[in-house]
Protein backbone atom coordinates (compact mmCIF):
# COMPACT_ATOMS: atom_id res chain seq x y z
CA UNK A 1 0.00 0.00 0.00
CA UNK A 2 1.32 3.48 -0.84
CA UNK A 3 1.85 5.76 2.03
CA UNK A 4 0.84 3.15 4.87
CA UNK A 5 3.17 4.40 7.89
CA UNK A 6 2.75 0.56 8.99
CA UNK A 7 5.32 -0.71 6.83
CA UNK A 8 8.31 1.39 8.23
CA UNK A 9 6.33 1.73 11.68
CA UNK A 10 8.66 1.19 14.87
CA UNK A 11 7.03 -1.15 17.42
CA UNK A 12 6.02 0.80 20.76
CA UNK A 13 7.64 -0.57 24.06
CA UNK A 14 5.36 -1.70 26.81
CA UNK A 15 5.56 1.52 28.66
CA UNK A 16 4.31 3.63 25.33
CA UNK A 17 1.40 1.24 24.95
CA UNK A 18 0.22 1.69 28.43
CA UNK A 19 0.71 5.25 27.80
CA UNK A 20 -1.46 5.03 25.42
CA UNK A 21 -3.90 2.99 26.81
CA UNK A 22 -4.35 5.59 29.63
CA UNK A 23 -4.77 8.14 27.05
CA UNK A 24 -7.84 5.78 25.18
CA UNK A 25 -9.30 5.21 28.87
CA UNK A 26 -9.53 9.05 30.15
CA UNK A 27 -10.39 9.74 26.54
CA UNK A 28 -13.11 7.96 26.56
CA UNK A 29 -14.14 8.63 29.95
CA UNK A 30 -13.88 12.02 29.40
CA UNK A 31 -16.17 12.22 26.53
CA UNK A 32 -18.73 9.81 27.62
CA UNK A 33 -17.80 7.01 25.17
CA UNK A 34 -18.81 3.78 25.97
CA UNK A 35 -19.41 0.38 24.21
CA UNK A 36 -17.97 -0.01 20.47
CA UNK A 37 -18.62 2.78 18.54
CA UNK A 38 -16.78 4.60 15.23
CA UNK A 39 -16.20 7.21 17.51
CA UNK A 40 -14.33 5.06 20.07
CA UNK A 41 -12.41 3.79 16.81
CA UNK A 42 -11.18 6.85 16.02
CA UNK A 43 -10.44 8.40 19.28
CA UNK A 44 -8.18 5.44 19.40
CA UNK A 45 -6.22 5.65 15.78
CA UNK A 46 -6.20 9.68 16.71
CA UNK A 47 -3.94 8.47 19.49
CA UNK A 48 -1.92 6.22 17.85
CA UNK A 49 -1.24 8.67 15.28
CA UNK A 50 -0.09 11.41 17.83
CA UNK A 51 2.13 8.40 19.45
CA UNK A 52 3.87 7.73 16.28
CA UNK A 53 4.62 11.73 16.08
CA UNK A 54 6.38 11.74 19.33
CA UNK A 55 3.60 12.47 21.85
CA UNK A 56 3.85 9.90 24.61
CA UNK A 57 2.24 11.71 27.56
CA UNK A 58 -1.30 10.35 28.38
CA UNK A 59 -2.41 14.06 29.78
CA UNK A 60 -1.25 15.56 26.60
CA UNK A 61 -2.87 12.65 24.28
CA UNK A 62 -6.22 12.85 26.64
CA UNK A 63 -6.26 16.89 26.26
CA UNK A 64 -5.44 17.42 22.69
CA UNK A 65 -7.62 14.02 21.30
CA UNK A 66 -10.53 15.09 23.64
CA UNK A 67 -10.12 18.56 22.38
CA UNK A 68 -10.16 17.58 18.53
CA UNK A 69 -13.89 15.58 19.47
CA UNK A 70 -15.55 17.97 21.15
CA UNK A 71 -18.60 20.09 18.98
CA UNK A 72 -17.95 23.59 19.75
């Protein structure tokens, strides 16, 4: 596939998937999200994405993922 970032992807360590993970969680808690939804989907390859960019904090991931899925 052409332009899939999977192919030269770098694996995450266990520490930057629980990072993550915390992110999804307060995410989802934070926006009322519950069940399995295309909402949850995204909020969840939103955070990957950011991850793969560099951002590893879970309050940063939570605040700017939360903030992108909010209606004004």
């Amino acid at each position: 596939m052409d332009g899939d970032r999977r192919d030269n992807a770098q694996p995450f360590s266990a520490a930057q998937i629980d990072a993550m993970n915390q992110a999804f969680r307060e995410t989802c808690a934070k926006l009322g999200l519950t069940g399995s939804t295309p909402v949850i989907e995204l909020v969840a390859i939103r955070i990957v994405e950011l991850a793969n960019a560099g951002e590893l904090d879970p309050g940063k991931l939570t605040e700017i993922v939360s903030s992108e899925f909010v209606v004004p």
